[in-house]
C-alpha atoms as a PDB file:
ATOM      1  CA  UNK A   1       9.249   0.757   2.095  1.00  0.00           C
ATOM      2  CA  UNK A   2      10.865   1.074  -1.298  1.00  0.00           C
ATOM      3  CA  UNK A   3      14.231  -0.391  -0.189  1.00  0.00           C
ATOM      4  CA  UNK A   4      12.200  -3.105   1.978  1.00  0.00           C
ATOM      5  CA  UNK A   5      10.686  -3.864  -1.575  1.00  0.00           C
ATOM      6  CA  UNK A   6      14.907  -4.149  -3.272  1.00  0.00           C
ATOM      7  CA  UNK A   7      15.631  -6.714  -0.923  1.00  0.00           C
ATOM      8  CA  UNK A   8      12.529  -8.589  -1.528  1.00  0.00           C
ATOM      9  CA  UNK A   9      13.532  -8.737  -5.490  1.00  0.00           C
ATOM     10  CA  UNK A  10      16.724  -9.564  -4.565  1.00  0.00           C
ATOM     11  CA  UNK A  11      15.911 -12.322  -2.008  1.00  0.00           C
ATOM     12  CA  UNK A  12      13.363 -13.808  -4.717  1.00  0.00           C
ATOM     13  CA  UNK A  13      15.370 -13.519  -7.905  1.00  0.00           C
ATOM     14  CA  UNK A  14      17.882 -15.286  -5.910  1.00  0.00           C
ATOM     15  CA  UNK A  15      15.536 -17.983  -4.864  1.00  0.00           C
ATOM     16  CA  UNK A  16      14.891 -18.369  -8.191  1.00  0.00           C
ATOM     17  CA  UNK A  17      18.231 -18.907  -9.521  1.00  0.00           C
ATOM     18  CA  UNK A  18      19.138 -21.374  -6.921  1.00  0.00           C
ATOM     19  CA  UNK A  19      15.965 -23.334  -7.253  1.00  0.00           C
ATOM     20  CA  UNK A  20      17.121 -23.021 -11.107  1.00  0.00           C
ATOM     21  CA  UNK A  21      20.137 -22.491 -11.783  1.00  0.00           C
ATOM     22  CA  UNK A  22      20.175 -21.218 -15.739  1.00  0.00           C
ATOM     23  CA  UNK A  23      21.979 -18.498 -17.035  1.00  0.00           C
ATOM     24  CA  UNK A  24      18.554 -16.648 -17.434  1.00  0.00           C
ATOM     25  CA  UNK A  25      17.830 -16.712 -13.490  1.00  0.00           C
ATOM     26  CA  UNK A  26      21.689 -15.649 -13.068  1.00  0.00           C
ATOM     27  CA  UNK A  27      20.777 -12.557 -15.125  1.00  0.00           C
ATOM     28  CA  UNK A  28      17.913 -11.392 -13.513  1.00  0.00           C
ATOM     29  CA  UNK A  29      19.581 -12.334  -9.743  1.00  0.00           C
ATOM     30  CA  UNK A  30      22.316  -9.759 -10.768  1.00  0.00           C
ATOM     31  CA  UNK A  31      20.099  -7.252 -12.258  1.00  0.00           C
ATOM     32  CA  UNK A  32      17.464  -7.836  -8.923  1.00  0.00           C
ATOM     33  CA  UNK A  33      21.357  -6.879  -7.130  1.00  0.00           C
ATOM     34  CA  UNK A  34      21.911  -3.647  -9.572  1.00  0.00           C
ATOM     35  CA  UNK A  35      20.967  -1.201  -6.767  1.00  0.00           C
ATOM     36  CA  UNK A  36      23.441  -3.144  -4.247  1.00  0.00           C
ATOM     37  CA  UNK A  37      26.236  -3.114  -6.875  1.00  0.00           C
ATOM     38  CA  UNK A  38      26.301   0.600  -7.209  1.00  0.00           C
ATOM     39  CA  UNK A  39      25.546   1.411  -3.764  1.00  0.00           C
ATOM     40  CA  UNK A  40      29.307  -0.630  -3.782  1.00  0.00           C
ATOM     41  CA  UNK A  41      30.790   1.092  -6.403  1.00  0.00           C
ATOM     42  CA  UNK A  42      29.716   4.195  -5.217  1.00  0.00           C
ATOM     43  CA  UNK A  43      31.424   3.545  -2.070  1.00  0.00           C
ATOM     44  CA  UNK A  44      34.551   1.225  -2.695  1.00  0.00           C
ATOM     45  CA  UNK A  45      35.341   3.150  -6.266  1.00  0.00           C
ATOM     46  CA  UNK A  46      34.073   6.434  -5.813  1.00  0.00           C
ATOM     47  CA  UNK A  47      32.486   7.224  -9.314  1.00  0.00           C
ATOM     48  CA  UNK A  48      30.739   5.182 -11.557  1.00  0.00           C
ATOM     49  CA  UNK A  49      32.953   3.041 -13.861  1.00  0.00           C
ATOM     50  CA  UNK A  50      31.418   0.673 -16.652  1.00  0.00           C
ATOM     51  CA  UNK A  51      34.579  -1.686 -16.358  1.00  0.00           C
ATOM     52  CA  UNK A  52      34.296  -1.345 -12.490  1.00  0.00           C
ATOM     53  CA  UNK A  53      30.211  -2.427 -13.167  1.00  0.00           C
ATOM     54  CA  UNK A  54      31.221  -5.338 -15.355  1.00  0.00           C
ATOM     55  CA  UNK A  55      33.414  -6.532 -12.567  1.00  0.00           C
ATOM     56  CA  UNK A  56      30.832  -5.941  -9.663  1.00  0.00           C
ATOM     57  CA  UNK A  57      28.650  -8.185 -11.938  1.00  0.00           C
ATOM     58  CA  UNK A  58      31.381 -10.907 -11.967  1.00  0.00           C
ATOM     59  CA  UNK A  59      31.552 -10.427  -8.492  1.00  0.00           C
ATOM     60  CA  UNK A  60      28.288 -10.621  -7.281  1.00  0.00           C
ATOM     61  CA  UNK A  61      27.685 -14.110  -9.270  1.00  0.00           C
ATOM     62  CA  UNK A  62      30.599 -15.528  -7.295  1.00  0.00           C
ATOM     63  CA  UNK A  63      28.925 -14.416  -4.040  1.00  0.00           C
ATOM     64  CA  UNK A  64      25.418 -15.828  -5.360  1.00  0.00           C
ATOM     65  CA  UNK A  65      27.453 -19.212  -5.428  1.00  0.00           C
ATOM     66  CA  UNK A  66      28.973 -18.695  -1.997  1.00  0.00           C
ATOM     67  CA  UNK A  67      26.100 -17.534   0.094  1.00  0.00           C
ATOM     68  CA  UNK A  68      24.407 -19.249   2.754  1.00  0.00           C
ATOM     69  CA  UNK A  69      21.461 -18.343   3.865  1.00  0.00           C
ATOM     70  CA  UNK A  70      21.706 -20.514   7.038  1.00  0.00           C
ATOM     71  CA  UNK A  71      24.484 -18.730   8.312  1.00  0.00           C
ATOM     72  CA  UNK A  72      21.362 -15.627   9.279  1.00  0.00           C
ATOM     73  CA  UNK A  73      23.513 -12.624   7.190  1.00  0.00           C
ATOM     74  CA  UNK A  74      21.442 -11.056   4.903  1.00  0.00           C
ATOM     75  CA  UNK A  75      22.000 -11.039   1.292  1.00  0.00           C
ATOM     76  CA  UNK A  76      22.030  -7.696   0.213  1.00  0.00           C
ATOM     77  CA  UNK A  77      25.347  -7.458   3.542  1.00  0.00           C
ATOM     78  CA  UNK A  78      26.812 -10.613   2.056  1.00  0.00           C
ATOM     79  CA  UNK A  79      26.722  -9.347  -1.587  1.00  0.00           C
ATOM     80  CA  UNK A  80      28.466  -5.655  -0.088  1.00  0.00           C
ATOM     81  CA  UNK A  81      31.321  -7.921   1.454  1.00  0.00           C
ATOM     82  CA  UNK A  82      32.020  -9.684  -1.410  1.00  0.00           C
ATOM     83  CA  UNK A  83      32.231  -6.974  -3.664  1.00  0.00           C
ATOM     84  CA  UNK A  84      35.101  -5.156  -0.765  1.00  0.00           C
ATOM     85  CA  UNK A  85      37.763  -6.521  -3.685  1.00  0.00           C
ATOM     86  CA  UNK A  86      36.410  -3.120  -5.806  1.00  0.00           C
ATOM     87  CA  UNK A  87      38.308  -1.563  -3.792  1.00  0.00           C
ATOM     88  CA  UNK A  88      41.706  -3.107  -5.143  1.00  0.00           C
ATOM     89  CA  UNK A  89      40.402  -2.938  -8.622  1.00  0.00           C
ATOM     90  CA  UNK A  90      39.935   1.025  -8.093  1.00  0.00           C
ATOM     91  CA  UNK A  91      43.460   0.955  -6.970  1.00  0.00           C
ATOM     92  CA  UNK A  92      44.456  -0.728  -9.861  1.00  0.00           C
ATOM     93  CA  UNK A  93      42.996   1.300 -12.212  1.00  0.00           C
ATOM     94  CA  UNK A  94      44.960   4.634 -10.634  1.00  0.00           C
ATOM     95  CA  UNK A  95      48.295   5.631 -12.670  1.00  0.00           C
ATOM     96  CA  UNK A  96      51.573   5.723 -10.707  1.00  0.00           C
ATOM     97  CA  UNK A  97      52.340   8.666  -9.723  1.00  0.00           C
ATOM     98  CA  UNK A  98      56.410   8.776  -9.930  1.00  0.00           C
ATOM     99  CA  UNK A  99      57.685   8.167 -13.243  1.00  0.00           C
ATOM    100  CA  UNK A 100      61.335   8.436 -14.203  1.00  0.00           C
ATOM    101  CA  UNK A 101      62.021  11.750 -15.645  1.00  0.00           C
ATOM    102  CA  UNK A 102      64.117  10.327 -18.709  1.00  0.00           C
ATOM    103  CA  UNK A 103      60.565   8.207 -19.217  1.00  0.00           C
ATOM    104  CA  UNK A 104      58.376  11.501 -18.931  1.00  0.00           C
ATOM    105  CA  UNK A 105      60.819  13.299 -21.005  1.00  0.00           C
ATOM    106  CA  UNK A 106      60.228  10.747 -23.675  1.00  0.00           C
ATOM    107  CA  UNK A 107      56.456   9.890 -23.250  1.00  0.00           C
ATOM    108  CA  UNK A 108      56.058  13.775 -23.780  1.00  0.00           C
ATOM    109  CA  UNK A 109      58.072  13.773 -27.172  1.00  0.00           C
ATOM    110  CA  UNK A 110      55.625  10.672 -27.896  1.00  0.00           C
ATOM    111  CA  UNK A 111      52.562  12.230 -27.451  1.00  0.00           C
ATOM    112  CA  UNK A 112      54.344  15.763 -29.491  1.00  0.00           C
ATOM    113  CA  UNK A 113      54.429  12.784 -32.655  1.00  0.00           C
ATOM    114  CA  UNK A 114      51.574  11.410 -32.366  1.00  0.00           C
ATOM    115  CA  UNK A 115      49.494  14.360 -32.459  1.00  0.00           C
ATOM    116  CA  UNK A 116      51.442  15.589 -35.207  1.00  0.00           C
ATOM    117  CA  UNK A 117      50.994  12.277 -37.102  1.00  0.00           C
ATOM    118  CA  UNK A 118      46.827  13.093 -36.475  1.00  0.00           C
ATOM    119  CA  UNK A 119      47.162  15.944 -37.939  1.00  0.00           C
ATOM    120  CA  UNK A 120      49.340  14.951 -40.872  1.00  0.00           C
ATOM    121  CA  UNK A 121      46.866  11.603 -41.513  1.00  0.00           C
ATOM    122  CA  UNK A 122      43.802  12.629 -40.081  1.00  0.00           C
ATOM    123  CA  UNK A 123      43.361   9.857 -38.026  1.00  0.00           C
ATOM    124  CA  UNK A 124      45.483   7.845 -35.063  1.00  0.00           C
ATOM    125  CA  UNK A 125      49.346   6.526 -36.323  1.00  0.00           C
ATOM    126  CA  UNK A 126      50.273   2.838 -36.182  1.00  0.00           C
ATOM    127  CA  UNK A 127      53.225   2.018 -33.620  1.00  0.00           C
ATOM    128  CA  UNK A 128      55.541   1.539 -36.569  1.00  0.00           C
ATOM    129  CA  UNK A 129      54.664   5.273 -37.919  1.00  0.00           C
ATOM    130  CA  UNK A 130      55.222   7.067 -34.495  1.00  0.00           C
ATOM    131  CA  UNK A 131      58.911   4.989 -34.375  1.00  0.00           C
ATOM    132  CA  UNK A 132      59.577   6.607 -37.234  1.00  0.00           C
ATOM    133  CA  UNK A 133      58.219   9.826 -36.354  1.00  0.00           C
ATOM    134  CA  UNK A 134      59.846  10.014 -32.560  1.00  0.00           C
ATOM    135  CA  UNK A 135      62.775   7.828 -33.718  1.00  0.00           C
ATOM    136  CA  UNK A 136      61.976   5.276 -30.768  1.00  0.00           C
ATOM    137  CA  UNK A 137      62.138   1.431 -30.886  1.00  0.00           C
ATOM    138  CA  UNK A 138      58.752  -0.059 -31.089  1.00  0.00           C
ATOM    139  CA  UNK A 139      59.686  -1.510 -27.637  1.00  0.00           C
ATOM    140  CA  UNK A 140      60.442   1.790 -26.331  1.00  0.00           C
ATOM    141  CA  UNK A 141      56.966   3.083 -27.674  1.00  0.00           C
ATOM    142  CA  UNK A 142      55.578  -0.460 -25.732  1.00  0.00           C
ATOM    143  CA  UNK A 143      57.292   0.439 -22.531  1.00  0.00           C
ATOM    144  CA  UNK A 144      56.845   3.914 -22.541  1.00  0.00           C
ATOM    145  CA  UNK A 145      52.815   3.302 -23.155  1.00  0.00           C
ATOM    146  CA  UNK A 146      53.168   0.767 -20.212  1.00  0.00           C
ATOM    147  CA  UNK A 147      53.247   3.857 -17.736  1.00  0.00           C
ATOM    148  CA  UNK A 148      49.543   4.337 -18.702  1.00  0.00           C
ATOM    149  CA  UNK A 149      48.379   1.299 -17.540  1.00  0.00           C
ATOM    150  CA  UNK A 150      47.148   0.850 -14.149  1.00  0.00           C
ATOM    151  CA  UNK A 151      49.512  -0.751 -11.360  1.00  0.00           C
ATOM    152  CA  UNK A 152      48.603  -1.171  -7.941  1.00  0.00           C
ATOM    153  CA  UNK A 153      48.126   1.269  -5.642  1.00  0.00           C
ATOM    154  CA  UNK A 154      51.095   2.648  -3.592  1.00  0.00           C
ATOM    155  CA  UNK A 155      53.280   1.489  -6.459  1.00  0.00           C
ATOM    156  CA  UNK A 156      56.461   3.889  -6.336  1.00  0.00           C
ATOM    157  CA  UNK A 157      58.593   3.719  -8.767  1.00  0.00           C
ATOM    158  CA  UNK A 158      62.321   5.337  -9.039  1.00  0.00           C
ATOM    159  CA  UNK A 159      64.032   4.380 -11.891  1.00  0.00           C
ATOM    160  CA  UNK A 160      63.196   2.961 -15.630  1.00  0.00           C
ATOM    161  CA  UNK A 161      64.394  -0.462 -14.542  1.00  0.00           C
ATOM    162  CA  UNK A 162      62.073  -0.422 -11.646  1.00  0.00           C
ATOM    163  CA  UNK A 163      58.829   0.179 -13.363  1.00  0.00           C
ATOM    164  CA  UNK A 164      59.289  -3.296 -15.592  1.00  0.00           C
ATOM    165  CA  UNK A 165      59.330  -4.622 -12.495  1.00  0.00           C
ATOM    166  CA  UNK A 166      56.162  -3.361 -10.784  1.00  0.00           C
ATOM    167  CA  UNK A 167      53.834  -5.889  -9.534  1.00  0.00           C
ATOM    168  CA  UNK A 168      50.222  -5.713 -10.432  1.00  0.00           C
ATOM    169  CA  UNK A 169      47.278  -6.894  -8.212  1.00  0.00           C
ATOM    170  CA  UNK A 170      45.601  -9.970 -10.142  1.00  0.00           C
ATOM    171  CA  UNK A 171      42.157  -9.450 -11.289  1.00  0.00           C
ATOM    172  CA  UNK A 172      40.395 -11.845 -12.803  1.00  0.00           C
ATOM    173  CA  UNK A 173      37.867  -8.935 -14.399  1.00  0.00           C
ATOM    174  CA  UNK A 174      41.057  -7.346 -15.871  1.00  0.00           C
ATOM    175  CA  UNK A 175      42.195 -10.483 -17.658  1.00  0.00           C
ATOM    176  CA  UNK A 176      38.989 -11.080 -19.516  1.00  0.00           C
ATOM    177  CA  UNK A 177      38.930  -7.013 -20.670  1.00  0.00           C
ATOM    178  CA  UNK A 178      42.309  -7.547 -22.520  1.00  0.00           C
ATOM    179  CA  UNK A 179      41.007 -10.654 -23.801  1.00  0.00           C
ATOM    180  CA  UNK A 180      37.604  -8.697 -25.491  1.00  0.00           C
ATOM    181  CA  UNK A 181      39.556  -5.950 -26.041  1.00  0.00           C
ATOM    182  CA  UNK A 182      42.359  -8.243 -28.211  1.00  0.00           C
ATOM    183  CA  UNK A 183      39.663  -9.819 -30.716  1.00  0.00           C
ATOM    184  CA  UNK A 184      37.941  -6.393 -31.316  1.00  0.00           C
ATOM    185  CA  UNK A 185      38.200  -5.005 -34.784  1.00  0.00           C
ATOM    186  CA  UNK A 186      40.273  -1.485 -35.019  1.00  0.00           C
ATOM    187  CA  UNK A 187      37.200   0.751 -34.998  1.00  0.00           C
ATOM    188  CA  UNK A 188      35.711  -0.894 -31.979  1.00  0.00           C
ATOM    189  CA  UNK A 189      39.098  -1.073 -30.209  1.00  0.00           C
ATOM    190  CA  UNK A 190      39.345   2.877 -30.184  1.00  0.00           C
ATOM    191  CA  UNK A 191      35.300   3.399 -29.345  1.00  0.00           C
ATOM    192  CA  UNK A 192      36.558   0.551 -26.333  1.00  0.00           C
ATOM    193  CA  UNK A 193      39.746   3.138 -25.634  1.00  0.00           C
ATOM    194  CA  UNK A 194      37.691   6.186 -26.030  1.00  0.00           C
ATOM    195  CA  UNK A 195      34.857   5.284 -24.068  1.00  0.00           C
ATOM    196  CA  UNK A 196      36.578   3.865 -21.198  1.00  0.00           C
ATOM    197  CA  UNK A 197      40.040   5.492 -20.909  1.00  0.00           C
ATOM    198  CA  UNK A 198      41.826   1.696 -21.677  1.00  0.00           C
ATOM    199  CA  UNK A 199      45.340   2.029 -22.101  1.00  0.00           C
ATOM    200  CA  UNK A 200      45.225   5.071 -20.732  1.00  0.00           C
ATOM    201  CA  UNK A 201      43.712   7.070 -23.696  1.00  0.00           C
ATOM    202  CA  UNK A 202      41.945   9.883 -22.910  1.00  0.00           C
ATOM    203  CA  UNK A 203      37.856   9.012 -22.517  1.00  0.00           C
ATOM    204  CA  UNK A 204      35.525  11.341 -25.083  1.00  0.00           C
ATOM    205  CA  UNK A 205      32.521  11.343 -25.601  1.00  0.00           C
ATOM    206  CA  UNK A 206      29.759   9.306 -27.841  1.00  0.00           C
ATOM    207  CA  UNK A 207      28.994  12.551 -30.126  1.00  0.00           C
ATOM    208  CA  UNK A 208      32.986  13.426 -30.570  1.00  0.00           C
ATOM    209  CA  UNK A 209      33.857   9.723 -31.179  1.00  0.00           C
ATOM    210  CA  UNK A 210      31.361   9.518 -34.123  1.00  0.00           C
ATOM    211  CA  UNK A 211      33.238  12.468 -35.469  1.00  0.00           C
ATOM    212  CA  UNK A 212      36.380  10.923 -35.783  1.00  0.00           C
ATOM    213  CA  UNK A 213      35.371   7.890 -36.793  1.00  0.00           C
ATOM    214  CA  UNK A 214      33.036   9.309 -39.378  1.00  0.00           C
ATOM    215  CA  UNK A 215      30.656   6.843 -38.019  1.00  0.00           C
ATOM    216  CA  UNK A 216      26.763   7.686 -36.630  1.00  0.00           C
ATOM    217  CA  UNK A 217      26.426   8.798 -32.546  1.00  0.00           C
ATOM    218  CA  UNK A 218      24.026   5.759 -32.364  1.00  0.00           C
ATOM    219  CA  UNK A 219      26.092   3.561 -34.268  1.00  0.00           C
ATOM    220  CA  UNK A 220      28.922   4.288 -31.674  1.00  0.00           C
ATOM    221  CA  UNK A 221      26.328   3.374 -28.926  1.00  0.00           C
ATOM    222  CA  UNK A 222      25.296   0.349 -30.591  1.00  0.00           C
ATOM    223  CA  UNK A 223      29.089  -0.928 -30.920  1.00  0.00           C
ATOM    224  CA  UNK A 224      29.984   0.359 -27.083  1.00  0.00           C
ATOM    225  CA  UNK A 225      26.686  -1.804 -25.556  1.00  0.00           C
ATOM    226  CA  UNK A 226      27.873  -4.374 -27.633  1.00  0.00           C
ATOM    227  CA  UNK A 227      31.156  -4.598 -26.482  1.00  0.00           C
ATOM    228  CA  UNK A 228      29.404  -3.867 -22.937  1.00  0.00           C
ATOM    229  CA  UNK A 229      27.845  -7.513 -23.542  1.00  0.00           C
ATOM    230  CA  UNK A 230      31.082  -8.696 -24.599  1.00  0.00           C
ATOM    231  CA  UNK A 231      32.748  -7.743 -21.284  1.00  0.00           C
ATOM    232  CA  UNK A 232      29.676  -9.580 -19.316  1.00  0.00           C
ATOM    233  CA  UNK A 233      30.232 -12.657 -20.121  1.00  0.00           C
ATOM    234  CA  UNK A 234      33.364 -12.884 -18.252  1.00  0.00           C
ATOM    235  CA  UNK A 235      30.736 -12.733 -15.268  1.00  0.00           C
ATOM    236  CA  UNK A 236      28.672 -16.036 -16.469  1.00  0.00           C
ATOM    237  CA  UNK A 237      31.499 -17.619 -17.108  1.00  0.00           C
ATOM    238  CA  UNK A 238      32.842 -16.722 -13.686  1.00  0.00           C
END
């Protein structure tokens, strides 16, 4: 009875929106569709993701303006086969797994500097002091952090040369992260980072974050839902 009841809220809020279409119904359509959208995620990505959510959200507005109800397919089945392209972004989001050895030879002297840089400054270096520090180029430091930033899946690489030239899947949801992520100030750009593994950073968690930011837990909440907003609006203005 209680799923019966879902796709009753669904099939309403849905009604609503395309009886008026406003960016208010649009909201509550997608969050009447929050169930469906993790039942995806849970099976197309595999764990729960809250980049993967923002771009089930964009998703699932596309296939609110794509459905049609004459065609006898229920909603809640046309919303699951619209949000299939998860799958590709869960690819995407998976790190190659050959890398030159010159390449991990070097990104493993990177990481040696920049943790001793943290210790030395107490906080995380600028791409100008780890050049100095691992006596790289700051395009070497660019490429090398490249690695860490997910490629399509099945991507094999075999040589330096052949990593520049891996193709990436397009995704529309990825495009509009790197633009939030570019106008962010420097303390939300690492909670961003921290939070969701970007870039490939290692993900930690709210209370540790605060720590090194010498910020409050629930300011770093506040910023992250914030940014969580941010990220959203790719999905209205999808």
């Amino acid at each position: 009875m209680k799923s019966s009841n879902k796709a009753n809220d669904l099939d309403t809020a849905f009604d609503a929106w395309k009886t008026a279409p406003t960016p208010e119904s649009m909201d509550s359509a997608i969050q009447a569709a929050q169930p469906v959208m993790s039942s995806a995620i849970k099976s197309y990505v595999g764990r729960e993701d809250p980049i993967a959510m923002s771009h089930a959200k964009l998703l699932t507005a596309q296939a609110f303006k794509s459905y049609d109800p004459s065609r006898k397919v229920m909603l809640r089945t046309h919303l699951m086969n619209q949000l299939q392209p998860l799958r590709r972004f869960a690819a995407s989001r998976r790190f190659v797994t050959k890398i030159p050895e010159r390449v991990q030879y070097d990104m493993t002297g990177l990481r040696e500097a920049e943790s001793e840089l943290r210790d030395k400054f107490g906080r995380d270096p600028t791409e100008e002091e780890l050049a100095d520090q691992a006596g790289f180029s700051m395009k070497r430091i660019r490429h090398l952090r490249g690695f860490a930033v997910p490629v399509a899946e099945g991507v094999a690489e075999t040589s330096d040369e052949a990593r520049q030239g891996a193709v990436t899947t397009p995704d529309p949801m990825e495009d509009w992260t790197r633009y939030v992520y570019h106008d962010l100030n420097p303390i939300d750009k690492k909670i961003f980072e921290w939070r969701t593994g970007f870039n490939g950073v290692q993900k930690k968690g709210v209370v540790e974050i605060a720590k090194l930011l010498g910020i409050s837990a629930g300011a770093v909440t506040q910023r992250a839902n914030r940014i969580s907003k941010q990220l959203e609006q790719g999905m209205a203005n999808g």
